[in-house]
N, C-alpha and C. Protein backbone atom coordinates (compact mmCIF):
# COMPACT_ATOMS: atom_id res chain seq x y z
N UNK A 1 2.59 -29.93 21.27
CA UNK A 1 3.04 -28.67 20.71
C UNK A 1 4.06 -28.04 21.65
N UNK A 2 5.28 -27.41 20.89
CA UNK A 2 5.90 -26.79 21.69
C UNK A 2 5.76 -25.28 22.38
N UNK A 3 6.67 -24.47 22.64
CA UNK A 3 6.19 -22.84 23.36
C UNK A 3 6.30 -22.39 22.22
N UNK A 4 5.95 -20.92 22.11
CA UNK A 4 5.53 -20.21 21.13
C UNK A 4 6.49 -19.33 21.10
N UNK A 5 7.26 -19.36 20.22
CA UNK A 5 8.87 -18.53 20.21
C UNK A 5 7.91 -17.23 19.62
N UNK A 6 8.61 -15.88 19.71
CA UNK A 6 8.15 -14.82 19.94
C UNK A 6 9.54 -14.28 18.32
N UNK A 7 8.49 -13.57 17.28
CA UNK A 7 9.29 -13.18 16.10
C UNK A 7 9.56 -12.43 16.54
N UNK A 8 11.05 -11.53 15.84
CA UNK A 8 11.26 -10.41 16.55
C UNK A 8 11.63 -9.52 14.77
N UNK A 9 11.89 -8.71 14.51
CA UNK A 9 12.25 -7.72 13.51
C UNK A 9 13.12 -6.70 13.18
N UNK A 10 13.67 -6.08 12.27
CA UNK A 10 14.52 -5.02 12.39
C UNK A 10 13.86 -4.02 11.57
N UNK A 11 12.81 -4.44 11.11
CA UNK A 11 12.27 -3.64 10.15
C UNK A 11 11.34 -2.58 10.96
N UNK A 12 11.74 -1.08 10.27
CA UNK A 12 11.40 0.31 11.01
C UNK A 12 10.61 1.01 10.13
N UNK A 13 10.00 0.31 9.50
CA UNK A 13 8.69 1.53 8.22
C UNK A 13 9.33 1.80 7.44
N UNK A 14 10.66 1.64 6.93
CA UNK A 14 11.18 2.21 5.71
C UNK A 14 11.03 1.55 4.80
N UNK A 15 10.25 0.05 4.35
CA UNK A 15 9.82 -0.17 3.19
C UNK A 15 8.63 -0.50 3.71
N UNK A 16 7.53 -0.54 2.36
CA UNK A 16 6.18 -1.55 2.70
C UNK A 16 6.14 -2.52 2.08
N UNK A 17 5.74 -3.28 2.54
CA UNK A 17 5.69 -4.57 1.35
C UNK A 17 4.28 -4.40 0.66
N UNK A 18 4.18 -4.47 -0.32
CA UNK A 18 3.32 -4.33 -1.01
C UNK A 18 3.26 -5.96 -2.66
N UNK A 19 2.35 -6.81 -2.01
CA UNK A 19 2.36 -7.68 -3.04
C UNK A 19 2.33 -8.02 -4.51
N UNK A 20 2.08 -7.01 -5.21
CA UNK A 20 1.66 -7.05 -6.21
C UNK A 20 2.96 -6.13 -7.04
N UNK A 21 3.79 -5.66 -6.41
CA UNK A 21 4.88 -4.74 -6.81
C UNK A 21 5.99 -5.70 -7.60
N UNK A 22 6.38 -5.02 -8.58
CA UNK A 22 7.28 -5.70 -9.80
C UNK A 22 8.60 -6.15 -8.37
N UNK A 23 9.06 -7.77 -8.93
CA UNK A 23 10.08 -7.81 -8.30
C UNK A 23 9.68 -8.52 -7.18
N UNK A 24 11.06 -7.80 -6.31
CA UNK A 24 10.64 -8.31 -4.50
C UNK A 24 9.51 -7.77 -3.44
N UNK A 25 8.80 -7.30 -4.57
CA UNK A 25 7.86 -6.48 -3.37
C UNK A 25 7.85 -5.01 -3.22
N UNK A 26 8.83 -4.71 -2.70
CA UNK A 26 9.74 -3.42 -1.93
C UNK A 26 9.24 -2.36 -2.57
N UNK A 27 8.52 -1.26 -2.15
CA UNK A 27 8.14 -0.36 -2.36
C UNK A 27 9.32 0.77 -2.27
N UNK A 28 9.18 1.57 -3.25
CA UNK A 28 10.30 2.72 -3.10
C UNK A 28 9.33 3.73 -2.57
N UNK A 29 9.92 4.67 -1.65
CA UNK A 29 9.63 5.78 -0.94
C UNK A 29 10.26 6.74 -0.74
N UNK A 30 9.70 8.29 -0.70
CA UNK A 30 10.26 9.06 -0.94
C UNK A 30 9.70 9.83 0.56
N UNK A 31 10.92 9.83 1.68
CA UNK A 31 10.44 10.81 2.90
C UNK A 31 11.43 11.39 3.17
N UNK A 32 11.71 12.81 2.43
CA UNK A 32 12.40 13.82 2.83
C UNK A 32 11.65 15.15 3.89
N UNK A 33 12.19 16.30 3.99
CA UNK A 33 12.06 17.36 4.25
C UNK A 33 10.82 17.81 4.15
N UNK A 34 10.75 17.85 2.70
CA UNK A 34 9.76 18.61 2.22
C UNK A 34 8.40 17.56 2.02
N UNK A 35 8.65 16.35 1.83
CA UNK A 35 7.34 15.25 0.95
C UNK A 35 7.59 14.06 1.44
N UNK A 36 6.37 13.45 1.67
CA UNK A 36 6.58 11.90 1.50
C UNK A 36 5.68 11.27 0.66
N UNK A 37 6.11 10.17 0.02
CA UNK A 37 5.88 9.69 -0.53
C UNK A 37 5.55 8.09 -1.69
N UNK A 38 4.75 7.50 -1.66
CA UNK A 38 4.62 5.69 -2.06
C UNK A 38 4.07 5.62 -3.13
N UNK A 39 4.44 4.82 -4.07
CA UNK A 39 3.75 4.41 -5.24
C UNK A 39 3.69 2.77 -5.15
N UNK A 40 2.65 2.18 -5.21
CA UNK A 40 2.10 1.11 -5.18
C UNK A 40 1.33 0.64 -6.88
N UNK A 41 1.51 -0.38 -7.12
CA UNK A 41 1.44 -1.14 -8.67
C UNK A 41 -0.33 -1.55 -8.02
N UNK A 42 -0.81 -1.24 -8.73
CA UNK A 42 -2.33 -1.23 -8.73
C UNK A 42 -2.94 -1.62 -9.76
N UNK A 43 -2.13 -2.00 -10.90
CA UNK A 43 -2.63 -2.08 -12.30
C UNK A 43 -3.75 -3.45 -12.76
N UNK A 44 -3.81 -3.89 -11.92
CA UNK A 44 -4.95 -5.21 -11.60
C UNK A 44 -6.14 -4.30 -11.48
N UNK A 45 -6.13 -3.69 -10.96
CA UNK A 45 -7.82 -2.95 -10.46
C UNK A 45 -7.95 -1.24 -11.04
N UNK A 46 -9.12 -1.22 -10.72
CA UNK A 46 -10.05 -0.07 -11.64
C UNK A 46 -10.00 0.85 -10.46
N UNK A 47 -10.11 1.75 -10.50
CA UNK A 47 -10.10 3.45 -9.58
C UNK A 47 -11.50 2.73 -8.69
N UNK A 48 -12.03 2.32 -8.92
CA UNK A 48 -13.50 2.08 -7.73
C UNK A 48 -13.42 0.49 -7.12
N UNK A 49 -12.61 0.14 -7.71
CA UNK A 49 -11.72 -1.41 -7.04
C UNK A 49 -10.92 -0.77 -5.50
N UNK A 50 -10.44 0.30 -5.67
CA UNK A 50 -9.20 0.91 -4.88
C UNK A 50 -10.03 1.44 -3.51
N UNK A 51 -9.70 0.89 -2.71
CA UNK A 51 -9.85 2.06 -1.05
C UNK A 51 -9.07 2.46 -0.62
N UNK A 52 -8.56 3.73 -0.17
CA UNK A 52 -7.69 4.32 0.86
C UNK A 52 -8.60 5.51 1.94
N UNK A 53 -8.10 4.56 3.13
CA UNK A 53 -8.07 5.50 3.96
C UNK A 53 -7.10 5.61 5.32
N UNK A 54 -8.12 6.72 5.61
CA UNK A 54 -6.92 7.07 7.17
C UNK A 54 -7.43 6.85 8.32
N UNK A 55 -6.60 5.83 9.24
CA UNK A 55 -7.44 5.56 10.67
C UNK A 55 -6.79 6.50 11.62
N UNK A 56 -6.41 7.21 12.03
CA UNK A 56 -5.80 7.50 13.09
C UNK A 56 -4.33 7.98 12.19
N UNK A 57 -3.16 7.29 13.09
CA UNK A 57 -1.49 7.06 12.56
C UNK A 57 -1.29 6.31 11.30
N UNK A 58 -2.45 5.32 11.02
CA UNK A 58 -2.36 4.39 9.77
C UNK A 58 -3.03 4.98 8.51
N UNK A 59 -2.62 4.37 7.59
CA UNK A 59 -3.62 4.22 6.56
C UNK A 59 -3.60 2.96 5.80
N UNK A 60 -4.79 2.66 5.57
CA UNK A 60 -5.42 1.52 5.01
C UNK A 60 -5.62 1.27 3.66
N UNK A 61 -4.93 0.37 2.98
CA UNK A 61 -5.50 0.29 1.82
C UNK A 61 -6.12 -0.81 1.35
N UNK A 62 -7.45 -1.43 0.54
CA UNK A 62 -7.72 -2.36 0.10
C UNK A 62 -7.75 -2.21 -1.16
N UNK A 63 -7.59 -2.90 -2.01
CA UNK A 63 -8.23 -3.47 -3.58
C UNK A 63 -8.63 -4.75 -3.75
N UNK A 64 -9.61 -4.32 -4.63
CA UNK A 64 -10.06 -6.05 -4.53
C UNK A 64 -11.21 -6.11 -6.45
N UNK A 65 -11.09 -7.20 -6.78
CA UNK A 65 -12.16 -7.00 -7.76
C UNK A 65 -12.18 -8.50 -8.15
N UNK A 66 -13.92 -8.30 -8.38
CA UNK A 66 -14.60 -9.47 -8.10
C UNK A 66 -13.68 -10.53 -8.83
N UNK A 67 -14.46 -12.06 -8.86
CA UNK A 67 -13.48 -12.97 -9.56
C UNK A 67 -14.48 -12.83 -11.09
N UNK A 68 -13.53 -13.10 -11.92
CA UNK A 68 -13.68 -13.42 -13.24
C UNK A 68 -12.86 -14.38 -14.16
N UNK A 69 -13.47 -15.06 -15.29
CA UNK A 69 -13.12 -16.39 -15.44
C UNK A 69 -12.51 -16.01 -17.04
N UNK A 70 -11.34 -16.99 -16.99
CA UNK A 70 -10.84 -16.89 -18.83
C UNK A 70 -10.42 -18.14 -19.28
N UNK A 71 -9.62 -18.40 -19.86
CA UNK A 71 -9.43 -19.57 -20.39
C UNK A 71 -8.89 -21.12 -19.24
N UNK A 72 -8.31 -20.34 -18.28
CA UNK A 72 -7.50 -21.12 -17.58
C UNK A 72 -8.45 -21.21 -15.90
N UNK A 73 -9.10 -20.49 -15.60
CA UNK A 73 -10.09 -21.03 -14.61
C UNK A 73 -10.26 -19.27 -14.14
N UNK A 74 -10.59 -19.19 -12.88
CA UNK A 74 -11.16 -17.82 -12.11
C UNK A 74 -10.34 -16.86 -11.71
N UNK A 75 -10.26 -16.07 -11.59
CA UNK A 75 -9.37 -15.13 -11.02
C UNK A 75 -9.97 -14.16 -9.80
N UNK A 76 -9.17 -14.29 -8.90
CA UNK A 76 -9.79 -12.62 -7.79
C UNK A 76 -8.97 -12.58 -7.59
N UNK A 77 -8.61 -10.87 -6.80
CA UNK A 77 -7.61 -10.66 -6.35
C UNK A 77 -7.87 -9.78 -5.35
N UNK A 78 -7.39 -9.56 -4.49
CA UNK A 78 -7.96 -8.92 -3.53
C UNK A 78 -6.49 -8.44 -2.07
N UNK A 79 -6.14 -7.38 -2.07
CA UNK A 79 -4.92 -7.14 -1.21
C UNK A 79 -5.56 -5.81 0.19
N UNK A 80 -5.41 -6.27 1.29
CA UNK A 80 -5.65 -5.35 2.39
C UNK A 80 -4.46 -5.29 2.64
N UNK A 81 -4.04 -3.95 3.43
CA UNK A 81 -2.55 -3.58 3.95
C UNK A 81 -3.12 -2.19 4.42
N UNK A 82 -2.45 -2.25 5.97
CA UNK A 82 -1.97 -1.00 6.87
C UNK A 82 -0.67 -0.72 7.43
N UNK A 83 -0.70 0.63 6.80
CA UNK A 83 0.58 0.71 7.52
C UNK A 83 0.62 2.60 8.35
N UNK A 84 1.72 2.82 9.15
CA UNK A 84 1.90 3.12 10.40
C UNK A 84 2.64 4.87 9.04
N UNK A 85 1.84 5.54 8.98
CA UNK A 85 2.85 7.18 8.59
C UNK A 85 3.11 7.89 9.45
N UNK A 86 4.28 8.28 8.82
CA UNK A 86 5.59 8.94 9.21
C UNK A 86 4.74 10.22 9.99
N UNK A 87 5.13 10.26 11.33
CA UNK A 87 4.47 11.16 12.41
C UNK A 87 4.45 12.46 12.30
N UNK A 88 5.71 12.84 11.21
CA UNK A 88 5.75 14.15 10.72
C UNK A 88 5.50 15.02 9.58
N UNK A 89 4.08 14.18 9.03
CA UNK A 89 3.49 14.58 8.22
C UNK A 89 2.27 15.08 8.16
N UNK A 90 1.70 15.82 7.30
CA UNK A 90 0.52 16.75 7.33
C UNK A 90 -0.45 15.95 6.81
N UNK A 91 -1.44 15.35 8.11
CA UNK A 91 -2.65 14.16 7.36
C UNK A 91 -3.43 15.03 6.88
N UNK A 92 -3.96 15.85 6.89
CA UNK A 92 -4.88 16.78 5.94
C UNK A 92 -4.24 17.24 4.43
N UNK A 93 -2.97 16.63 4.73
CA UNK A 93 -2.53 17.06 2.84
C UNK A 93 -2.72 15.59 2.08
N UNK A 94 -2.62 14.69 3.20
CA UNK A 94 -2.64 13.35 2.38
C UNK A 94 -3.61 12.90 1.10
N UNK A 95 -3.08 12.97 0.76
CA UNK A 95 -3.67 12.24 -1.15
C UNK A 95 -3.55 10.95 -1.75
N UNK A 96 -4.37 10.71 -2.74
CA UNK A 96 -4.37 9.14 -3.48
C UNK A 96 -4.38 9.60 -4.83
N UNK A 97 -3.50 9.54 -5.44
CA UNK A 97 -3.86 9.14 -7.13
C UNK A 97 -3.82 7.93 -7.76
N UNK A 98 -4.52 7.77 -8.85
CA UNK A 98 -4.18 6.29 -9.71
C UNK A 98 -4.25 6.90 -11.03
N UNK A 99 -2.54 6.40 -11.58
CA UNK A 99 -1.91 7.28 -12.66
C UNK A 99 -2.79 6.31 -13.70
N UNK A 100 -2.58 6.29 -15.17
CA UNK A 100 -2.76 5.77 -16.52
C UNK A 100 -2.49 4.79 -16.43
N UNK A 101 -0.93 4.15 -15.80
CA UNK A 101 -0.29 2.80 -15.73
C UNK A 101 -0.96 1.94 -14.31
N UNK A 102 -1.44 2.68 -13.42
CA UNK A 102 -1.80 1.54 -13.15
C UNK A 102 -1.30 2.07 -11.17
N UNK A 103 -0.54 3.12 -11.11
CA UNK A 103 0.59 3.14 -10.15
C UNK A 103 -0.60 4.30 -9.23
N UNK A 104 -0.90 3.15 -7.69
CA UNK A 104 -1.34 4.16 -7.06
C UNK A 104 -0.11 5.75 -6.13
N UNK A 105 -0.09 6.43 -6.57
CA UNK A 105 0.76 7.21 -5.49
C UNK A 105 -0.03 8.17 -4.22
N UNK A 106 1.02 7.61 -2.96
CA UNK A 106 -0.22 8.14 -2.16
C UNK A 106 1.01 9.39 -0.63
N UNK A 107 0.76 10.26 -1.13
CA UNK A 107 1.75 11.45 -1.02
C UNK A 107 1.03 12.35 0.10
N UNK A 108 1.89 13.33 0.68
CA UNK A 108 1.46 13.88 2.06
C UNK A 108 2.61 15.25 1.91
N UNK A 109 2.53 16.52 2.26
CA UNK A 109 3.14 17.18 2.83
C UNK A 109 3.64 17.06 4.35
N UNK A 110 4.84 18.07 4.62
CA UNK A 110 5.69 17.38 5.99
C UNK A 110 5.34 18.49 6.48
N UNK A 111 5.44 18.50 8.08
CA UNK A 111 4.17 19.19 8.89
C UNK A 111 5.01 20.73 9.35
């Protein structure tokens, strides 16, 4: 085996990747002045499928729901992701909704 080359990145929190999002992934976000803000495609799972929380600087999200079987074999699905919020926001305003379609949005006042 050779040495272990070291990845390096340019990426600064301004998108999340989020797997399950129509497309490339890429989450649109909204961090102005006044709000910030993520909407994440959730439409696989049920409101009690969904976890969010807050560790510290991060927040955590899982979904997951059990496997179930249809014509073509089993299904689960299951997505963990943390990521690092914007330092100038008010974690006691932070919120989770999960709209009709499916779209978690998870929004904060700026401090």
């Amino acid at each position: 085996m050779g040495d272990v080359i070291q990845t390096g990145h340019d990426w600064v929190g301004a998108q999340w990747d989020w797997p399950l999002q129509q497309n490339d992934g890429v989450v649109k976000m909204i961090n102005n002045k006044e709000k910030f803000e993520v909407g994440l495609d959730c439409q696989y799972f049920a409101p009690k499928e969904i976890e969010v929380r807050v560790n510290g600087e991060n927040i955590q999200i899982h979904a997951r729901h059990e496997s179930r079987s249809d014509e073509l074999g089993e299904i689960l699905r299951e997505v963990n992701r943390t990521y690092r919020l914007p330092q100038d926001i008010d974690i006691l305003s932070l919120k989770s909704h999960l709209s009709s379609r499916g779209i978690l949005t998870i929004s904060a006042k700026k401090k």
